[in-house]
PDB file of N, CA and C in Angstrom:
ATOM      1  N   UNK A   1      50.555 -60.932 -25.726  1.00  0.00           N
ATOM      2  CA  UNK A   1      51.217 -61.773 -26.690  1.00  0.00           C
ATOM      3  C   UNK A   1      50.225 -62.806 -27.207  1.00  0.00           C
ATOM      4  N   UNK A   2      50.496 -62.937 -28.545  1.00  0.00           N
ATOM      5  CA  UNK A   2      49.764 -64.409 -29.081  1.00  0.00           C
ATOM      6  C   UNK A   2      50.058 -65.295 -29.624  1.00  0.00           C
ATOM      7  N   UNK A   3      49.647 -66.371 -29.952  1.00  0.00           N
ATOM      8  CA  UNK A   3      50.758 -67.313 -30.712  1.00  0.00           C
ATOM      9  C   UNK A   3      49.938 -67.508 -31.904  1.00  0.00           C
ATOM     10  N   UNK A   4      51.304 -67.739 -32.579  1.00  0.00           N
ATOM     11  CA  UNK A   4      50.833 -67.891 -33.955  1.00  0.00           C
ATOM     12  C   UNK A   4      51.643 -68.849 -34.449  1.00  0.00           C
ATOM     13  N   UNK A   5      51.417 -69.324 -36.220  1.00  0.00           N
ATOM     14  CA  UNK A   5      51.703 -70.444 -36.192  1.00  0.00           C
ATOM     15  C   UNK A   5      53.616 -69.666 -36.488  1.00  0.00           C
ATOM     16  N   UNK A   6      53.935 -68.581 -36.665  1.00  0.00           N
ATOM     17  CA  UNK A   6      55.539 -68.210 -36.525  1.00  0.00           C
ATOM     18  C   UNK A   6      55.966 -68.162 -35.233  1.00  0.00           C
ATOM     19  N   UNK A   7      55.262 -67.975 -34.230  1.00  0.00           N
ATOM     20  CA  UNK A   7      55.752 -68.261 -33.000  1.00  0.00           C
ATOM     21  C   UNK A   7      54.957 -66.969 -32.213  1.00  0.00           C
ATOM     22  N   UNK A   8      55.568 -66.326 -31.364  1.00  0.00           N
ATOM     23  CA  UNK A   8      54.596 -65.162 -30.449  1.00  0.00           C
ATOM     24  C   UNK A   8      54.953 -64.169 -31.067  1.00  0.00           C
ATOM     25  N   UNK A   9      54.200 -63.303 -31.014  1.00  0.00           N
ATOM     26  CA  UNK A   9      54.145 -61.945 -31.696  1.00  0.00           C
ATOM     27  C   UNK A   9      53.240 -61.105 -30.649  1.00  0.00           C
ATOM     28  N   UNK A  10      53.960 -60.151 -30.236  1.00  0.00           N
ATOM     29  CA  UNK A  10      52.926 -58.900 -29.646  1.00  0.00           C
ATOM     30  C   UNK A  10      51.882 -58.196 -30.509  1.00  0.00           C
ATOM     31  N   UNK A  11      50.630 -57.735 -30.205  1.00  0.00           N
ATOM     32  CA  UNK A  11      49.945 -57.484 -30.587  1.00  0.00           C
ATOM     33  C   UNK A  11      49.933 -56.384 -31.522  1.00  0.00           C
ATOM     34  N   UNK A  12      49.864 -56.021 -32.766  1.00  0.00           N
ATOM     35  CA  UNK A  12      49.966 -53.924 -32.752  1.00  0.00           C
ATOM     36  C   UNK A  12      48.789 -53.644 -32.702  1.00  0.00           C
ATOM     37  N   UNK A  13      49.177 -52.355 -33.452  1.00  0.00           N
ATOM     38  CA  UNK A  13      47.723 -51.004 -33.461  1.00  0.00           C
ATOM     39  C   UNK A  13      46.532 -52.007 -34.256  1.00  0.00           C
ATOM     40  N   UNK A  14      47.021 -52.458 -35.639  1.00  0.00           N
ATOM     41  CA  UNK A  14      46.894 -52.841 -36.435  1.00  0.00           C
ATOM     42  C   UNK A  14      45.795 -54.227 -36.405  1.00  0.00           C
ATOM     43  N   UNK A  15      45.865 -54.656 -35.099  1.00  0.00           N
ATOM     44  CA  UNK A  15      44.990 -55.933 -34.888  1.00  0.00           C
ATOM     45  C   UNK A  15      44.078 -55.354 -33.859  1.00  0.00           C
ATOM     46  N   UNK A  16      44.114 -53.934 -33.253  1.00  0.00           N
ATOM     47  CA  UNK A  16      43.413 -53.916 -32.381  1.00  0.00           C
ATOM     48  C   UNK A  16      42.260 -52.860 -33.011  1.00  0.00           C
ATOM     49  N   UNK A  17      42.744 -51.867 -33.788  1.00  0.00           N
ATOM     50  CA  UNK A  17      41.688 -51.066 -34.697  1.00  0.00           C
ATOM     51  C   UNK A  17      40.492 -51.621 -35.192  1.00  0.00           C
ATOM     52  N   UNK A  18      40.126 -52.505 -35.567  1.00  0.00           N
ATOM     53  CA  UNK A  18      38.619 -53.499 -35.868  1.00  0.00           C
ATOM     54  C   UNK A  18      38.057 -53.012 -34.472  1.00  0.00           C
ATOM     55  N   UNK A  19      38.364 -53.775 -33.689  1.00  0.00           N
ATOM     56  CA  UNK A  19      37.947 -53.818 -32.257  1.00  0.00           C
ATOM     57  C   UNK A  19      37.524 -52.275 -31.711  1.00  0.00           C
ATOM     58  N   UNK A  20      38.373 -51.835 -31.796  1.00  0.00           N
ATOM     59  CA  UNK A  20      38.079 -50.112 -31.109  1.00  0.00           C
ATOM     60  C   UNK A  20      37.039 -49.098 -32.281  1.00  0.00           C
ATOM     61  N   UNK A  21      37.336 -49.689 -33.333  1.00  0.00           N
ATOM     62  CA  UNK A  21      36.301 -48.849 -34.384  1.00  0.00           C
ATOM     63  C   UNK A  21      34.997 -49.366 -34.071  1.00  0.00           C
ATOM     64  N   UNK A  22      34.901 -50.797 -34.075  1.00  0.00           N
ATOM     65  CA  UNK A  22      33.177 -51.741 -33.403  1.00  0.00           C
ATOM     66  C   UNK A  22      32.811 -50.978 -32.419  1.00  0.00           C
ATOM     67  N   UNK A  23      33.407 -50.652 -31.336  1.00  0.00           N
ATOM     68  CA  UNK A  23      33.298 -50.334 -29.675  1.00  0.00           C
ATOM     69  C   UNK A  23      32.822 -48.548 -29.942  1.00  0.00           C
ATOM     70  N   UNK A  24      33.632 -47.586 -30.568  1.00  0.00           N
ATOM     71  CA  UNK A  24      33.160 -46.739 -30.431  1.00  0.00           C
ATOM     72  C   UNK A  24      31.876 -46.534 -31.792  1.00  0.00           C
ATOM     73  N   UNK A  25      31.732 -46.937 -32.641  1.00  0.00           N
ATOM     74  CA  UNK A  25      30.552 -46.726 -33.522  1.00  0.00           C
ATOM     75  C   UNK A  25      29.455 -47.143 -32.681  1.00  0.00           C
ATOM     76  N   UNK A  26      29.208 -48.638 -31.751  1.00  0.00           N
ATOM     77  CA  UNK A  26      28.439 -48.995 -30.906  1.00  0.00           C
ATOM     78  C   UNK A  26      27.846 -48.246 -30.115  1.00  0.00           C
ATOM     79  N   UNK A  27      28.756 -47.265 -29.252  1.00  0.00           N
ATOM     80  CA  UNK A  27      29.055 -46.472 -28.399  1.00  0.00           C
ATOM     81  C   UNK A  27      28.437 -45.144 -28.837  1.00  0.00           C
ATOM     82  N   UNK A  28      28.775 -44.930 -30.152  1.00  0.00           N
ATOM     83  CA  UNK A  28      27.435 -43.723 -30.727  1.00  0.00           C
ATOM     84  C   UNK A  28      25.882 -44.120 -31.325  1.00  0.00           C
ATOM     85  N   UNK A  29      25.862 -45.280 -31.578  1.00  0.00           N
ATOM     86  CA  UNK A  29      24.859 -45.542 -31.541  1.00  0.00           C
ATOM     87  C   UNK A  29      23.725 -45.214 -30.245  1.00  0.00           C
ATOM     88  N   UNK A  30      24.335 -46.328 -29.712  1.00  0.00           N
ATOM     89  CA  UNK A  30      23.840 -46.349 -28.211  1.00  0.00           C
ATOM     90  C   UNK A  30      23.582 -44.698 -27.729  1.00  0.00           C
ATOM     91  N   UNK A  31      24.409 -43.660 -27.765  1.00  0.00           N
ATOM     92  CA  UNK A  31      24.408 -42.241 -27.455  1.00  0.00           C
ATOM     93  C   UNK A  31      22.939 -41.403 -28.566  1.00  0.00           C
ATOM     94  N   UNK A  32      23.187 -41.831 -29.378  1.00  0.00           N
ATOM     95  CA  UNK A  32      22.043 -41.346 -30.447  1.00  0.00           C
ATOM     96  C   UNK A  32      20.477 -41.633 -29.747  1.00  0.00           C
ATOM     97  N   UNK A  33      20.450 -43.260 -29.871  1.00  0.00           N
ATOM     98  CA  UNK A  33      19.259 -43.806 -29.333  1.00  0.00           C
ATOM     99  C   UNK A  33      18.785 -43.239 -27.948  1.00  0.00           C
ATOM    100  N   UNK A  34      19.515 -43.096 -26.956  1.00  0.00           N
ATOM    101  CA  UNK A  34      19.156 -42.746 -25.547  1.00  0.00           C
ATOM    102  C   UNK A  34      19.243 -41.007 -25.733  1.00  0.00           C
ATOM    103  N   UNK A  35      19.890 -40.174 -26.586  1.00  0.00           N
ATOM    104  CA  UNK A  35      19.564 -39.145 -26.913  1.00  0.00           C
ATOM    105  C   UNK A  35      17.800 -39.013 -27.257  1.00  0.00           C
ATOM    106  N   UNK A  36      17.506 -39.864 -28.552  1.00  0.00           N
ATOM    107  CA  UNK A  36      16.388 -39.667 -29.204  1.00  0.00           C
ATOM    108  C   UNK A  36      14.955 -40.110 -28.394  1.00  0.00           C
ATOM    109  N   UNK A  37      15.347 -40.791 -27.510  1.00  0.00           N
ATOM    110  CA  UNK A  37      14.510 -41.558 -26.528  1.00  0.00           C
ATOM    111  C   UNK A  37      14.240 -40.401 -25.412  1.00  0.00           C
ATOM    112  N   UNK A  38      15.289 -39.594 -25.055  1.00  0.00           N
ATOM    113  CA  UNK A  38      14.879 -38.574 -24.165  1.00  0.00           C
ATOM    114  C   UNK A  38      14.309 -37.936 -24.203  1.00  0.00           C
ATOM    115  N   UNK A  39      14.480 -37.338 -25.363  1.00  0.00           N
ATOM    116  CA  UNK A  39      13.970 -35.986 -26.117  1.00  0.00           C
ATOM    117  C   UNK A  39      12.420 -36.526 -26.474  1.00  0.00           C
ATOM    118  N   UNK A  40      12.102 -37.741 -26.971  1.00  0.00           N
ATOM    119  CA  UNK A  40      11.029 -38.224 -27.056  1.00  0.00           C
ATOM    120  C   UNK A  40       9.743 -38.333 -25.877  1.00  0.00           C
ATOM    121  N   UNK A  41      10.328 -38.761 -24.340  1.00  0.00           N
ATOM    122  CA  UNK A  41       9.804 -38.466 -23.221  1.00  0.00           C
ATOM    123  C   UNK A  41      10.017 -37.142 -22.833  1.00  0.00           C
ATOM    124  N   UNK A  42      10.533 -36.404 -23.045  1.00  0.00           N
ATOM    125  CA  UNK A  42      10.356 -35.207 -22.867  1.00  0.00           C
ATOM    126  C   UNK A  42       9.635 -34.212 -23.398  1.00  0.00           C
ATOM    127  N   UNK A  43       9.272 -34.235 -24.936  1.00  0.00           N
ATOM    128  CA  UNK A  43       8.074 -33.827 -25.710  1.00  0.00           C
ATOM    129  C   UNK A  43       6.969 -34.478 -25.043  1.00  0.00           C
ATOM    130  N   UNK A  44       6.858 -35.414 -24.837  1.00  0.00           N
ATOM    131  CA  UNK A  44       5.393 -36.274 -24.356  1.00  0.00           C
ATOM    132  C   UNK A  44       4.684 -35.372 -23.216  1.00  0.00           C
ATOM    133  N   UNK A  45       6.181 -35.506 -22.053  1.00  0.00           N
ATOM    134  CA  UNK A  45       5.911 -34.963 -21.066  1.00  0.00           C
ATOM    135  C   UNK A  45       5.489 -33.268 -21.024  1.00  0.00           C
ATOM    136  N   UNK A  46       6.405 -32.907 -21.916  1.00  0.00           N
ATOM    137  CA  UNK A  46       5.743 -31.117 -22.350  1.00  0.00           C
ATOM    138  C   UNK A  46       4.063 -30.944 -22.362  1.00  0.00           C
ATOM    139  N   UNK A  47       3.771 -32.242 -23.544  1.00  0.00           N
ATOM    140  CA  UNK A  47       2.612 -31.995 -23.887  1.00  0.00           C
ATOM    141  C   UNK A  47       1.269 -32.492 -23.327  1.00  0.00           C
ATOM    142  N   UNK A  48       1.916 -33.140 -22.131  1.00  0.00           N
ATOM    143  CA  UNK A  48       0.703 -33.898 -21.205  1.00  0.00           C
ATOM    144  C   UNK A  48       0.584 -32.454 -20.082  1.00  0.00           C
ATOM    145  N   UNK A  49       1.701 -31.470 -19.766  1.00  0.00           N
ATOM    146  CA  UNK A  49       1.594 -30.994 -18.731  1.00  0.00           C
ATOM    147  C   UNK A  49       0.859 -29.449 -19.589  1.00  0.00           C
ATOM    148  N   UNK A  50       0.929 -29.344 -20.936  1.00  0.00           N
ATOM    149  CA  UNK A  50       0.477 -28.265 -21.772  1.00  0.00           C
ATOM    150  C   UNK A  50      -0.952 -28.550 -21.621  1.00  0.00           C
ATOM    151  N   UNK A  51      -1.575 -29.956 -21.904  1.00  0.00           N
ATOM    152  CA  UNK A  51      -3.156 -30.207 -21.881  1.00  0.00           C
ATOM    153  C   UNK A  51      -3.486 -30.052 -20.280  1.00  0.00           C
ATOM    154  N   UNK A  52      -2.801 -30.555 -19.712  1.00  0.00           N
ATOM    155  CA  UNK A  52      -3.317 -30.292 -17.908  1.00  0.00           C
ATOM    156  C   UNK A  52      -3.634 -28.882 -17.826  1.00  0.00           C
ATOM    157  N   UNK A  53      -2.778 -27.980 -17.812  1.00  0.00           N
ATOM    158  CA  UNK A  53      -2.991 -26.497 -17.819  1.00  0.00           C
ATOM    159  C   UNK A  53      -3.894 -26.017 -18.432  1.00  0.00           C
ATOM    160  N   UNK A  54      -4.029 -26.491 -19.855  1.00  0.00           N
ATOM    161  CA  UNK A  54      -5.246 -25.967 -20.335  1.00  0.00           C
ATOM    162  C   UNK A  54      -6.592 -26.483 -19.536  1.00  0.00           C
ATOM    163  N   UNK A  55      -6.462 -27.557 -19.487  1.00  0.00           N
ATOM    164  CA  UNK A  55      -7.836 -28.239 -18.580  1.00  0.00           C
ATOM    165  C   UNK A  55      -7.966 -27.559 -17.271  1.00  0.00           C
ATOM    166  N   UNK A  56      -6.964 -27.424 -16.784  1.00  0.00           N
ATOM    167  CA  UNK A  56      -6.955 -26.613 -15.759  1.00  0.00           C
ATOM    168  C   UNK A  56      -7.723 -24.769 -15.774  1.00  0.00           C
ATOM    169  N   UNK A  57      -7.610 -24.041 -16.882  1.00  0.00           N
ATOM    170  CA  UNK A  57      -7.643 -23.321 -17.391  1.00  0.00           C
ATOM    171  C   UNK A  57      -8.936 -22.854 -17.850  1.00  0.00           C
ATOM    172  N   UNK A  58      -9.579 -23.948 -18.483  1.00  0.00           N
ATOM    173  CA  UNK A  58     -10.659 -23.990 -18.881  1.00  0.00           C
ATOM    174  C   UNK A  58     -11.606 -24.122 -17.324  1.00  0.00           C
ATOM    175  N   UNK A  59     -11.088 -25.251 -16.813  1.00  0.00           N
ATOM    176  CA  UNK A  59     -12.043 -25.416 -15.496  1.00  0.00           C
ATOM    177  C   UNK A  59     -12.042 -23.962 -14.413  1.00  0.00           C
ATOM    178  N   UNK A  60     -11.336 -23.451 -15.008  1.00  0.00           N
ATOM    179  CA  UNK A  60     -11.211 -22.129 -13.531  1.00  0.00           C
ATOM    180  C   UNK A  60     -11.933 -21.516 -14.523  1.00  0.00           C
ATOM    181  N   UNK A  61     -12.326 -20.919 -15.569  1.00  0.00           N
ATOM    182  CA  UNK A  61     -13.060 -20.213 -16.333  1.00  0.00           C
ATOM    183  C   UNK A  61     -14.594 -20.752 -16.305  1.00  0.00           C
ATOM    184  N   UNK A  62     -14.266 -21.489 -16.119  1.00  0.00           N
ATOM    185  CA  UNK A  62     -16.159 -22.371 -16.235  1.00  0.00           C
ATOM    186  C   UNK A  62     -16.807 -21.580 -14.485  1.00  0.00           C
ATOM    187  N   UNK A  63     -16.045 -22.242 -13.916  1.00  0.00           N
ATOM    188  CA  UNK A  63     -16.287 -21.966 -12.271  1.00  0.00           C
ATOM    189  C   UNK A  63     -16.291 -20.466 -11.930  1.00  0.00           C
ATOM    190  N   UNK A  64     -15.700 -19.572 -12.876  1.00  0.00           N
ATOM    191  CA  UNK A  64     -15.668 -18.038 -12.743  1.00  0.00           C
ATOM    192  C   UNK A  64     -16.791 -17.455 -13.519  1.00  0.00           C
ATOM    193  N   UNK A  65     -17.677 -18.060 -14.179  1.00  0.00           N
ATOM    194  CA  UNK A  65     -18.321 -17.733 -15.022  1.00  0.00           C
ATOM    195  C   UNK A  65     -19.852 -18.597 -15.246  1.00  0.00           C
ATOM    196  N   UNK A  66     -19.940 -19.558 -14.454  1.00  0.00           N
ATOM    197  CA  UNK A  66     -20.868 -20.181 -13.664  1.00  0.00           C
ATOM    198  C   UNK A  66     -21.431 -19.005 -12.990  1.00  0.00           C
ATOM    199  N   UNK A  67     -22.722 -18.860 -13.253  1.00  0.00           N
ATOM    200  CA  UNK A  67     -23.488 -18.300 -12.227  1.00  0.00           C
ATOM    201  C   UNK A  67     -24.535 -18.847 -11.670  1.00  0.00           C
ATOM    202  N   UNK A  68     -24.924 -20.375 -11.709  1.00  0.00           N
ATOM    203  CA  UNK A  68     -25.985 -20.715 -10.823  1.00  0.00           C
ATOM    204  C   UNK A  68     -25.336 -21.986 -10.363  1.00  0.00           C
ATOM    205  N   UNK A  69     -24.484 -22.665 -10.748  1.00  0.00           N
ATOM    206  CA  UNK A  69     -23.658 -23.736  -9.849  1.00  0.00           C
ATOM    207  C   UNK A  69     -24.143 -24.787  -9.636  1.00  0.00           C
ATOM    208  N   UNK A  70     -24.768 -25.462 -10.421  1.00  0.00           N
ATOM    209  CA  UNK A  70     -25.723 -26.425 -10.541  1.00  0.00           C
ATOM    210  C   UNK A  70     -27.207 -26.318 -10.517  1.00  0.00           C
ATOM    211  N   UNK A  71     -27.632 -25.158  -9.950  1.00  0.00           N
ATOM    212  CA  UNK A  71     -28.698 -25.060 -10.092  1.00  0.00           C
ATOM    213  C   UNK A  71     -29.811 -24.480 -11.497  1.00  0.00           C
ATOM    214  N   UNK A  72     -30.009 -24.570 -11.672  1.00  0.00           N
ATOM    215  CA  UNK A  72     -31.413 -23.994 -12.860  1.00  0.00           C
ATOM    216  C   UNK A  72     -31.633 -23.022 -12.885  1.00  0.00           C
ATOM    217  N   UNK A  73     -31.827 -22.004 -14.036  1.00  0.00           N
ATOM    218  CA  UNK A  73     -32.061 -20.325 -13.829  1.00  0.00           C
ATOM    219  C   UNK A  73     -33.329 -20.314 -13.533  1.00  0.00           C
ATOM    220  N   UNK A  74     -33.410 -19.188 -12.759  1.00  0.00           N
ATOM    221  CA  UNK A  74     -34.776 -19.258 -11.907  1.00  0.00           C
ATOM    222  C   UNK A  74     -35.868 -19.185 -12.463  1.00  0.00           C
ATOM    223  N   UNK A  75     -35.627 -18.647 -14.059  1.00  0.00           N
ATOM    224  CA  UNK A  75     -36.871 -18.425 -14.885  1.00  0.00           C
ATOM    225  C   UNK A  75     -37.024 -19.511 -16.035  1.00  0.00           C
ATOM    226  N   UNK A  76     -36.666 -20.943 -15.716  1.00  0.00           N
ATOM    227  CA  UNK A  76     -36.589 -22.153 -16.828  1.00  0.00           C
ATOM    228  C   UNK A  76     -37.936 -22.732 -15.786  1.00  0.00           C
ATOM    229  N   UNK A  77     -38.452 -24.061 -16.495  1.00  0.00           N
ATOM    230  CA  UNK A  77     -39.135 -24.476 -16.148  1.00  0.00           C
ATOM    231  C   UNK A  77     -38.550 -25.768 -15.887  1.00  0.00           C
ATOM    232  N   UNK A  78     -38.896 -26.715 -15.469  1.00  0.00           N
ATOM    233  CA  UNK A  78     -38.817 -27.978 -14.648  1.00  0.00           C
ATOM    234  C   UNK A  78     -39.334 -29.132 -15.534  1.00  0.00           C
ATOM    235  N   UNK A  79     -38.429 -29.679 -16.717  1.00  0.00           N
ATOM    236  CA  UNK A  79     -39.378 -30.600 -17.398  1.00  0.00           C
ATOM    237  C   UNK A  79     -38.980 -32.339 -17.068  1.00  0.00           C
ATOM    238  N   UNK A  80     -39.998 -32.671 -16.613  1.00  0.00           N
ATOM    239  CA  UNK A  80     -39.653 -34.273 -16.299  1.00  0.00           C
ATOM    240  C   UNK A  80     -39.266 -34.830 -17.441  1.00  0.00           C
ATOM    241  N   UNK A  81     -38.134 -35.856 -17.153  1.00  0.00           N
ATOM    242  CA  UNK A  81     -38.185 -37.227 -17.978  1.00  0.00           C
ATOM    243  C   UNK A  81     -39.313 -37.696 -18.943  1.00  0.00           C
ATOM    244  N   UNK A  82     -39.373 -37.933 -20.051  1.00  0.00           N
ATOM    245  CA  UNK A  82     -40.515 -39.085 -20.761  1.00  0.00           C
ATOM    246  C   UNK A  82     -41.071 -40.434 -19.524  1.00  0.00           C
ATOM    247  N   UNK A  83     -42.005 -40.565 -19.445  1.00  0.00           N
ATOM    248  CA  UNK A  83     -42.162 -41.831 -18.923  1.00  0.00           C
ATOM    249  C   UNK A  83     -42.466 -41.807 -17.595  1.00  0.00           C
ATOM    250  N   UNK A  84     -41.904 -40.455 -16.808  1.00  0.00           N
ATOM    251  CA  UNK A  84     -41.385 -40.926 -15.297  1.00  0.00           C
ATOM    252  C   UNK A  84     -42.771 -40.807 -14.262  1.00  0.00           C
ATOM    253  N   UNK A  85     -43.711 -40.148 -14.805  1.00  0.00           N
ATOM    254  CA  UNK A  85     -45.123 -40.013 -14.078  1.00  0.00           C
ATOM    255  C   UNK A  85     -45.549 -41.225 -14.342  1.00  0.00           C
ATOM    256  N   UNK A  86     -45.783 -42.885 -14.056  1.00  0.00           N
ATOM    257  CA  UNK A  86     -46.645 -43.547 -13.816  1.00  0.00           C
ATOM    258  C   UNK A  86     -47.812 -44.132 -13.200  1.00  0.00           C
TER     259      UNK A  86
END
């Protein structure tokens, strides 16, 4: 009930519709945004775990296809630095 200046009056549909139309438009908003926000970390996340794999991918191919493993092919020569004989 509320008072008014005719005296109390119960509330209707009619005073409460503003209110419930604010609440649920809010309410899709809010649903949109945390929709678009998901989907947003979730592409990210696709595409951080798409470059890992490839890096991953690439590094097992290097290591399969490495044949001296740090070392120097046996038929290169050995050239020092500029400078380093003083």
């Amino acid at each position: 009930m509320s008072s008014r200046s005719l005296g109390t009056v119960a509330r209707t549909i009619v005073d409460i519709v503003p209110y419930a139309g604010f609440r649920a438009f809010y309410f899709l908003r809010s649903a949109v945004w945390l929709l678009v926000a998901a989907y947003g970390l979730a592409a990210e996340t696709a595409a951080q775990v798409a470059t890992s794999k490839e890096i991953e991918a690439l590094e097992r191919i290097l290591r399969e296809n490495c044949k001296f493993r740090g070392n120097p092919p046996p038929d290169s020569e050995m050239i020092s630095p500029p400078n380093s004989e003083k």
